[in-house]
C-alpha atoms as a PDB file:
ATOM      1  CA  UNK A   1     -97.815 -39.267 -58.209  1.00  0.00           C
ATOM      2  CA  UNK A   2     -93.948 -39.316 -57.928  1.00  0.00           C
ATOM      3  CA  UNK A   3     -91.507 -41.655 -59.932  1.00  0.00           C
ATOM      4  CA  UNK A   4     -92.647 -45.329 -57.735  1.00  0.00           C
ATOM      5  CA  UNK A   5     -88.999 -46.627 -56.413  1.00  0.00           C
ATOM      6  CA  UNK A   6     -90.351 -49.728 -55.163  1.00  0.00           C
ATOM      7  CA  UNK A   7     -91.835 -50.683 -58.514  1.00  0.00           C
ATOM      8  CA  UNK A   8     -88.410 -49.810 -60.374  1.00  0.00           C
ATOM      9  CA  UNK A   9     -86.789 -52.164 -57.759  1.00  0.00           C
ATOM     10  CA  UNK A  10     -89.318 -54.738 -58.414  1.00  0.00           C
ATOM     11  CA  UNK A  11     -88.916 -54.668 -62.223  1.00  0.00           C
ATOM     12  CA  UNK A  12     -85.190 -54.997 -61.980  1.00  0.00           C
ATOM     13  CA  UNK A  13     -85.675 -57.879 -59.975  1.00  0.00           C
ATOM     14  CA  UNK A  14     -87.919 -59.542 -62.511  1.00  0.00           C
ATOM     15  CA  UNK A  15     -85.488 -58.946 -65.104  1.00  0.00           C
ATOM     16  CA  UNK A  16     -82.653 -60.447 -63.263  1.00  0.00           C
ATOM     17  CA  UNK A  17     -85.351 -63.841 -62.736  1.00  0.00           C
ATOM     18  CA  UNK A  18     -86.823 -64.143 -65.785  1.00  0.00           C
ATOM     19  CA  UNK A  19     -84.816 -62.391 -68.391  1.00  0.00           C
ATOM     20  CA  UNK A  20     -80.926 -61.170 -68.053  1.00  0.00           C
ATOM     21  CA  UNK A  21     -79.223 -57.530 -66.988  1.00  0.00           C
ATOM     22  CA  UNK A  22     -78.884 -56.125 -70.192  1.00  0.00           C
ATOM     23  CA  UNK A  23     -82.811 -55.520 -70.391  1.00  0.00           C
ATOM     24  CA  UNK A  24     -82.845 -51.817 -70.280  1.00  0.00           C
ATOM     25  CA  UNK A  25     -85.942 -50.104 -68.621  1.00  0.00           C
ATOM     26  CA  UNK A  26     -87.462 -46.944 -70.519  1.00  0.00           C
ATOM     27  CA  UNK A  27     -89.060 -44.793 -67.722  1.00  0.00           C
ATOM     28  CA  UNK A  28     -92.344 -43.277 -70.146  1.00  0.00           C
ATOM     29  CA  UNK A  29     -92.792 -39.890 -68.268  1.00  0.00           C
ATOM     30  CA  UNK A  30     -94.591 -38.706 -71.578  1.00  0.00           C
ATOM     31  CA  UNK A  31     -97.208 -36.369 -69.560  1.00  0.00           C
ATOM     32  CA  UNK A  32     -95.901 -36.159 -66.609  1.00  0.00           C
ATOM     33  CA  UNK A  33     -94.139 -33.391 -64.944  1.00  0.00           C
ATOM     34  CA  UNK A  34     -90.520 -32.646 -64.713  1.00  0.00           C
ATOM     35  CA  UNK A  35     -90.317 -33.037 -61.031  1.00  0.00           C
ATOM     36  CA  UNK A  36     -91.239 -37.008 -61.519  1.00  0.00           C
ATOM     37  CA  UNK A  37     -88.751 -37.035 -63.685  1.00  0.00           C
ATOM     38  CA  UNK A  38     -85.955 -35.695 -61.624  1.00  0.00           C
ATOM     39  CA  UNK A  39     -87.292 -38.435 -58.508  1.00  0.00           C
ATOM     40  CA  UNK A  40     -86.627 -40.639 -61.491  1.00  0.00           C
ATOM     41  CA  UNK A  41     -82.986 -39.147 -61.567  1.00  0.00           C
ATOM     42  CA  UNK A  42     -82.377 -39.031 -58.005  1.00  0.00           C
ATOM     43  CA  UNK A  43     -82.635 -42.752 -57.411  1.00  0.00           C
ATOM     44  CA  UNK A  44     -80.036 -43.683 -60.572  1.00  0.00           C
ATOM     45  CA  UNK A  45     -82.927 -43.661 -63.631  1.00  0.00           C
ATOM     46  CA  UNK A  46     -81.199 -42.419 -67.203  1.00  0.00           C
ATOM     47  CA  UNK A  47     -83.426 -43.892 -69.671  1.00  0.00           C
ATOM     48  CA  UNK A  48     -86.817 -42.104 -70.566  1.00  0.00           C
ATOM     49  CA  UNK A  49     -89.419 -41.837 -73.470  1.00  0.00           C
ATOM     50  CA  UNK A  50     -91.275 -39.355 -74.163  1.00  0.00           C
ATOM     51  CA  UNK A  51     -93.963 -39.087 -77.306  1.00  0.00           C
ATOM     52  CA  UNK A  52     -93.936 -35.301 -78.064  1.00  0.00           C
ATOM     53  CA  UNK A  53     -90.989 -33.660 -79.692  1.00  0.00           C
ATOM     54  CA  UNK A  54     -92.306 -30.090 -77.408  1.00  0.00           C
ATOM     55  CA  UNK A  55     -93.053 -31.910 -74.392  1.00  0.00           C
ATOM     56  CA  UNK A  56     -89.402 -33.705 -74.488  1.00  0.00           C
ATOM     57  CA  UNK A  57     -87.490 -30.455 -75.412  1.00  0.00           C
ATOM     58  CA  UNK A  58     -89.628 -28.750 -72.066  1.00  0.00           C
ATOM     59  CA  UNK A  59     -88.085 -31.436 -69.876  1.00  0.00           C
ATOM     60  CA  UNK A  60     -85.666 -32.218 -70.758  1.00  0.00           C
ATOM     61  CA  UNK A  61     -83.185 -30.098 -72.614  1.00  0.00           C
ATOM     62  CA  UNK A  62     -81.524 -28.434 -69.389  1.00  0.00           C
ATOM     63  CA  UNK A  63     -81.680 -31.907 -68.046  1.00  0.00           C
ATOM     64  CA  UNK A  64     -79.549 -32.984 -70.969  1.00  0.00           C
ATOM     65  CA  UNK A  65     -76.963 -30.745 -69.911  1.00  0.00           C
ATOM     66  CA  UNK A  66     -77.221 -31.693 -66.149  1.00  0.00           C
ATOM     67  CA  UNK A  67     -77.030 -35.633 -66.345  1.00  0.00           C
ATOM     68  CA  UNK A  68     -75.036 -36.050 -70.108  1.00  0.00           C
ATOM     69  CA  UNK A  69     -76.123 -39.974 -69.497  1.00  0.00           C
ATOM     70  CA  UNK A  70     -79.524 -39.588 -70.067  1.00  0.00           C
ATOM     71  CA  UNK A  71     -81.166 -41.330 -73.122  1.00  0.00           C
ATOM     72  CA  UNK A  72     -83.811 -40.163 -74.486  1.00  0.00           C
ATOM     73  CA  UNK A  73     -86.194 -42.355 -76.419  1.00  0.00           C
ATOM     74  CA  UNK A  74     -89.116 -41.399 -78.745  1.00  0.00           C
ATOM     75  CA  UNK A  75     -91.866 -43.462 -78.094  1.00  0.00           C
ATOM     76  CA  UNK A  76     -94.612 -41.922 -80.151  1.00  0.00           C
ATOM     77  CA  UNK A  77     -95.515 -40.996 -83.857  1.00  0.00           C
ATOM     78  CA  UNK A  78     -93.506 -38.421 -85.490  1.00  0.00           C
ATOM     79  CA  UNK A  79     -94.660 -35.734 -87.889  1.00  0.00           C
ATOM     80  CA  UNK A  80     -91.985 -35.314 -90.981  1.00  0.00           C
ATOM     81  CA  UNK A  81     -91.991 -31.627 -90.335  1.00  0.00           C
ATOM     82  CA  UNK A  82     -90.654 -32.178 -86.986  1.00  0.00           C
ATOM     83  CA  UNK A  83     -87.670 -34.726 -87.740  1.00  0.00           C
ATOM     84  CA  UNK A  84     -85.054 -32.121 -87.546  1.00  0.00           C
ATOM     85  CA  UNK A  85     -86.632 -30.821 -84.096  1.00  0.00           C
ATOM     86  CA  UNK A  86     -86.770 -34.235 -82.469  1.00  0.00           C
ATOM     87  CA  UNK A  87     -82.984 -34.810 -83.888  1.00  0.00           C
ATOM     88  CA  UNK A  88     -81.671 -32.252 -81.797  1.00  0.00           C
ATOM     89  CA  UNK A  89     -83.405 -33.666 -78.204  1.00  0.00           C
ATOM     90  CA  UNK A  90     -83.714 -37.810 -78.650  1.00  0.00           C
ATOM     91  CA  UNK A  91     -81.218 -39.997 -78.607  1.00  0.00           C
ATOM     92  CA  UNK A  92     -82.976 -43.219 -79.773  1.00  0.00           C
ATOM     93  CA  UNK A  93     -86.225 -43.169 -82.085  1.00  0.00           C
ATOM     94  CA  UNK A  94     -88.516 -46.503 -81.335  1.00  0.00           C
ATOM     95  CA  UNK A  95     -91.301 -45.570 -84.028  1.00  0.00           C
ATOM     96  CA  UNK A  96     -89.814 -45.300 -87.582  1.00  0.00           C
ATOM     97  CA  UNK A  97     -92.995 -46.619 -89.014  1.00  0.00           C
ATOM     98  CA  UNK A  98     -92.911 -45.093 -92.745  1.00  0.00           C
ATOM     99  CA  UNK A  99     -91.394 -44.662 -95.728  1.00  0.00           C
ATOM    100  CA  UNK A 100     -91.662 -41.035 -95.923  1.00  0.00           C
ATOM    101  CA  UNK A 101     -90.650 -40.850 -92.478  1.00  0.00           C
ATOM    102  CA  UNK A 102     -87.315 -43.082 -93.174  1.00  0.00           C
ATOM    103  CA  UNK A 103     -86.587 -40.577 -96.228  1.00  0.00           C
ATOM    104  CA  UNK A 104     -87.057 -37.670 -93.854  1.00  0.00           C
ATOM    105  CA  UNK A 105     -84.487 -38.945 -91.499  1.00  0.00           C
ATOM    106  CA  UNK A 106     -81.793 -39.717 -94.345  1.00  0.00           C
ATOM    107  CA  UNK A 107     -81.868 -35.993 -95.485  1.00  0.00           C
ATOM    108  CA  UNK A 108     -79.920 -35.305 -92.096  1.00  0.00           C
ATOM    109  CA  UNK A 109     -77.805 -38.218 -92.030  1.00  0.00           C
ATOM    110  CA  UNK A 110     -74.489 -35.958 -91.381  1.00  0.00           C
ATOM    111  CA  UNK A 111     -76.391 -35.438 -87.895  1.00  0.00           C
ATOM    112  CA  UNK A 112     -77.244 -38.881 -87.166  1.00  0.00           C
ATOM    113  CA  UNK A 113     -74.079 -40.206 -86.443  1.00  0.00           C
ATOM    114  CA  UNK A 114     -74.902 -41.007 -82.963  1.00  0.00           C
ATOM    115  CA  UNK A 115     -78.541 -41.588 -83.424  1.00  0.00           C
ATOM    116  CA  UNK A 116     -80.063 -45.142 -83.109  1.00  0.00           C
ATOM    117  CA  UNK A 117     -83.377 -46.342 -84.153  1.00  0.00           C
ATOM    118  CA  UNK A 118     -85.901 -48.993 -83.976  1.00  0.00           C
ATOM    119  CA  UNK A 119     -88.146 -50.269 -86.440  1.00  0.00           C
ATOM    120  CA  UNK A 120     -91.951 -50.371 -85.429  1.00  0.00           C
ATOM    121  CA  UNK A 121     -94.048 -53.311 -86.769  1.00  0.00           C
ATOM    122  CA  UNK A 122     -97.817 -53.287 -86.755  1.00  0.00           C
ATOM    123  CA  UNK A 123     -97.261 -56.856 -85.257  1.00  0.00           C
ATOM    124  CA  UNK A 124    -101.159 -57.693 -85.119  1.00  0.00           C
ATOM    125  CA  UNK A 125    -101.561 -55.992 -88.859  1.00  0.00           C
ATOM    126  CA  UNK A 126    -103.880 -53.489 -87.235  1.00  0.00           C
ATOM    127  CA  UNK A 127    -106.033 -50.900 -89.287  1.00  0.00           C
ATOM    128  CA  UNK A 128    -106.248 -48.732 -86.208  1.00  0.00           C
ATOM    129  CA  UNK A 129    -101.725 -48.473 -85.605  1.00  0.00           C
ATOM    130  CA  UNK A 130     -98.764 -47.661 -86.695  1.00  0.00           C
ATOM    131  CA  UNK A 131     -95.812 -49.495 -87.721  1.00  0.00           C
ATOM    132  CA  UNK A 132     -94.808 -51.709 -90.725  1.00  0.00           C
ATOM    133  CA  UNK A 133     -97.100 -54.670 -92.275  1.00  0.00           C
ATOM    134  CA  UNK A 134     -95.145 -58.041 -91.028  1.00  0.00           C
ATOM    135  CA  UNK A 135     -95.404 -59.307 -94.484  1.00  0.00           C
ATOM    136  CA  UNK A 136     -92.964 -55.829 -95.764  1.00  0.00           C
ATOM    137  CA  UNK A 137     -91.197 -55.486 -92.763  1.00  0.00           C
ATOM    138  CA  UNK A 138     -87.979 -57.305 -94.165  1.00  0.00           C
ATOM    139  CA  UNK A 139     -87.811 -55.127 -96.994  1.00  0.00           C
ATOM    140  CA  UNK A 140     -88.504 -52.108 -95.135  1.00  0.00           C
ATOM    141  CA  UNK A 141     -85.244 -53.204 -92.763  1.00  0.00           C
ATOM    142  CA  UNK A 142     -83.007 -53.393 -96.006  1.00  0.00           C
ATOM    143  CA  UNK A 143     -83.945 -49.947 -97.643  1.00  0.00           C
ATOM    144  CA  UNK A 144     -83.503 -48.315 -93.898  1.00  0.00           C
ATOM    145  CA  UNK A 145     -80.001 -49.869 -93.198  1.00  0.00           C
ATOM    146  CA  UNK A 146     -78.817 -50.518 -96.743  1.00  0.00           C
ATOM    147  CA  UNK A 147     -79.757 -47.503 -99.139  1.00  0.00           C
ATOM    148  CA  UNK A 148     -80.394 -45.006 -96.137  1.00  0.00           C
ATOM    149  CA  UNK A 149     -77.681 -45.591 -93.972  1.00  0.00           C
ATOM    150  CA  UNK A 150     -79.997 -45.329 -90.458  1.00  0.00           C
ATOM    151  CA  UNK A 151     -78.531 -47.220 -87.936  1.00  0.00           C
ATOM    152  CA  UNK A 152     -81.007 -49.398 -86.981  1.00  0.00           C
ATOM    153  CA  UNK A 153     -80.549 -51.234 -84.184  1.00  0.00           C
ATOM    154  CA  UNK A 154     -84.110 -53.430 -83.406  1.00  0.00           C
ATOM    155  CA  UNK A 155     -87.676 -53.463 -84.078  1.00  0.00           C
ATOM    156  CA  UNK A 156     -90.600 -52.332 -81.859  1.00  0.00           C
ATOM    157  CA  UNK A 157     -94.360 -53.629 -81.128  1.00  0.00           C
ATOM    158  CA  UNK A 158     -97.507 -52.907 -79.582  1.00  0.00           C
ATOM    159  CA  UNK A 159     -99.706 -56.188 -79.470  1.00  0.00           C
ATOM    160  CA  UNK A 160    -103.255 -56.220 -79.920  1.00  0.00           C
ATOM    161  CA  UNK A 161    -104.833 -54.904 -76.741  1.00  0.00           C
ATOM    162  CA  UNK A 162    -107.178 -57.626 -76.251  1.00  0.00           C
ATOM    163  CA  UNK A 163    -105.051 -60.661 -77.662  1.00  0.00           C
ATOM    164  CA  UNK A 164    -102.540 -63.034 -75.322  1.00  0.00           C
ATOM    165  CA  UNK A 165     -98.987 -60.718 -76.347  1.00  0.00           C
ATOM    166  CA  UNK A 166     -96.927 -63.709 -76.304  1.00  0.00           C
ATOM    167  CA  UNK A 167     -96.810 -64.874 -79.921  1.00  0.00           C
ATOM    168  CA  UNK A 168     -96.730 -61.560 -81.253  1.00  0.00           C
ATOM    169  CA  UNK A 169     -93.705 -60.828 -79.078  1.00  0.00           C
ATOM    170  CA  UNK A 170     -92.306 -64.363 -80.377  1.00  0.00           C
ATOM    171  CA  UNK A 171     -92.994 -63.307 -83.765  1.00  0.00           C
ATOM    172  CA  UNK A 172     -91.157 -60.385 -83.674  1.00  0.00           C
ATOM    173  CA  UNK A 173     -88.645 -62.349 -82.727  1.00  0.00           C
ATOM    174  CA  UNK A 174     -88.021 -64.104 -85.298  1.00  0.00           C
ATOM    175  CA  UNK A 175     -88.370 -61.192 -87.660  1.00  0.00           C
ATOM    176  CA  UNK A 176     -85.490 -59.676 -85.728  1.00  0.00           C
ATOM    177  CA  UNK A 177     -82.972 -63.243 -85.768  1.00  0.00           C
ATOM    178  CA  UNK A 178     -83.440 -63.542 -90.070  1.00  0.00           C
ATOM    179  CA  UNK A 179     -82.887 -60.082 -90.185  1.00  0.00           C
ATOM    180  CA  UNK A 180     -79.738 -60.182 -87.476  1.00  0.00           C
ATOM    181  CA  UNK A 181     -81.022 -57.142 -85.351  1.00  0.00           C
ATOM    182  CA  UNK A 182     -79.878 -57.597 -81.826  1.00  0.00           C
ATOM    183  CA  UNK A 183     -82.729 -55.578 -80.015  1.00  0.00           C
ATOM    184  CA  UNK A 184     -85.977 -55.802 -79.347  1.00  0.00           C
ATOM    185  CA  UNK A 185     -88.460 -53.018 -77.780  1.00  0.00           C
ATOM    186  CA  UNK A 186     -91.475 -54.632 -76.307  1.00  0.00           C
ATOM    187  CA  UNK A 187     -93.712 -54.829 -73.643  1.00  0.00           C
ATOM    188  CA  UNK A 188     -95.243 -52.396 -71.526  1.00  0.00           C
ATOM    189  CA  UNK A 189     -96.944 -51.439 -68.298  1.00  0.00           C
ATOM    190  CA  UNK A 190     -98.901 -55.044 -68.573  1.00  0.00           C
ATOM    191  CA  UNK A 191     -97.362 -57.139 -70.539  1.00  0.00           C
ATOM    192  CA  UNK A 192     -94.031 -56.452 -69.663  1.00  0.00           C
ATOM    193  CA  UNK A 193     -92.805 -59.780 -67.637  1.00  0.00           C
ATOM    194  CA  UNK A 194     -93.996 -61.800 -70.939  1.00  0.00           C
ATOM    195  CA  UNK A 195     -91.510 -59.659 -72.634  1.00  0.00           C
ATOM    196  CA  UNK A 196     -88.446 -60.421 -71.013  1.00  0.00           C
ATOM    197  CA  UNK A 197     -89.398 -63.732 -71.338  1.00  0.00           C
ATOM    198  CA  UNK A 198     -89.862 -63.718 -75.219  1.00  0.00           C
ATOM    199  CA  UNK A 199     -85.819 -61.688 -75.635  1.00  0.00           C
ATOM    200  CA  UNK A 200     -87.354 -58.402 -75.001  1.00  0.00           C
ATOM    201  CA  UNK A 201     -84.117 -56.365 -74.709  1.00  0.00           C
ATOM    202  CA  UNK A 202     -85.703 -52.824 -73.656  1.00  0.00           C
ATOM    203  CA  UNK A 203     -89.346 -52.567 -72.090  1.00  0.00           C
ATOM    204  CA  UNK A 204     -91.689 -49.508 -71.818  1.00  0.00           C
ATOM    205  CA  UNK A 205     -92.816 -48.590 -68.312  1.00  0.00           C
ATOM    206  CA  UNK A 206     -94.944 -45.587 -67.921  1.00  0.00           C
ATOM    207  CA  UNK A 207     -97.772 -46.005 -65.674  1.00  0.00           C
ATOM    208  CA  UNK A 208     -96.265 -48.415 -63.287  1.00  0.00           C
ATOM    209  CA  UNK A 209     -93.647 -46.367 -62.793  1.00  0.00           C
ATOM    210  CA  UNK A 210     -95.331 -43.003 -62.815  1.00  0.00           C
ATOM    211  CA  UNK A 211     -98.791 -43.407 -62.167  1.00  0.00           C
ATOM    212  CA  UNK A 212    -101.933 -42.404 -64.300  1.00  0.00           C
ATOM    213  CA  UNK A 213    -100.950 -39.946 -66.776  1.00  0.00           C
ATOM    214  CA  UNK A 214    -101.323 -36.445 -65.785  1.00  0.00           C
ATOM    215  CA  UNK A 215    -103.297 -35.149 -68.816  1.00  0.00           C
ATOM    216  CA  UNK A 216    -102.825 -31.328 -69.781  1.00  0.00           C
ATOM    217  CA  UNK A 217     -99.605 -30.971 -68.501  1.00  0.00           C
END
């Protein structure tokens, strides 16, 4: 299925209702092919995630030097052993959900000069995900920004699948005002108009945007 203009427009417009224009929209297009992509490009899109350090280097590095606006957001888990790979393609890395990973990055901090990142918080304290316990999250910001240097910019959640998002996105929130980070990555495919309601400052659109996911790309 090809990049979905009329949902793009449609978001926009519920950002402009609901929340205000400096929500950013990042276009997922993890597993799908380059050619949705470039529709994606053709009708003014620049922001896209991607969750696979290979995947994102097959799509878009010669894109990169095409459109030099394009940002580039990591969206998925990263292995330490690919840090330095995933350096060189992404602009802006949502999931720094570790300590070891956090260390990783700092070893190349002469390269991250223009690099941005976002703190993920296992919001509903999940066994089963990623991110950073609530109750450590505060002192996880400090040691990123303070004795690493990272430029972290925001924090990042996935609700519980099967729980209303809204006070988890609320809580996050308020993690992000004590700790005076300005962004906020949250909401997705179907939560995403509670999102901009709750300060969401970038949302993550895949499958509205580019349909069901084409697996084995």
């Amino acid at each position: 299925m090809p990049f979905n203009k009329k949902v793009y427009k449609e978001i926009l417009d519920n950002i402009r209702e609901f929340g205000n224009n400096n929500i950013k929209i990042v276009a997922v297009s993890k597993n799908h092919p380059i050619e949705s992509v470039k529709k994606a490009l053709d009708i003014g899109v620049r922001i896209f995630g991607e969750n696979r350090v290979q995947e994102a280097q097959s799509k878009f590095f010669d894109l990169k030097k095409k459109y030099n606006n394009i940002e580039l957001h990591l969206t998925g888990s990263l292995q330490t052993n690919k840090v330095k790979a995933a350096i060189d393609i992404f602009d802006i890395f949502q999931t720094l959900d570790r300590e070891k990973l956090a260390k990783e990055f700092g070893k190349y901090r002469n390269t991250l000069l223009d690099k941005k990142f976002f703190i993920q918080v296992n919001i509903g304290n999940e066994k089963n995900k990623s991110g950073i316990d609530v109750a450590l999250v505060d002192d996880f910001i400090f040691y990123c920004k303070e004795d690493l240097k990272l430029n972290v910019i925001g924090l990042m959640c996935i609700p519980p699948i099967d729980e209303n998002p809204i006070s988890f996105f609320k809580t996050l929130k308020k993690i992000s005002d004590r700790n005076n980070l300005k962004n906020l990555s949250m909401g997705m495919s179907g939560d995403y108009l509670d999102a901009i309601k709750c300060g969401a400052s970038y949302i993550r659109v895949g499958t509205k945007l580019f349909g069901q996911r084409v697996y084995g790309y």
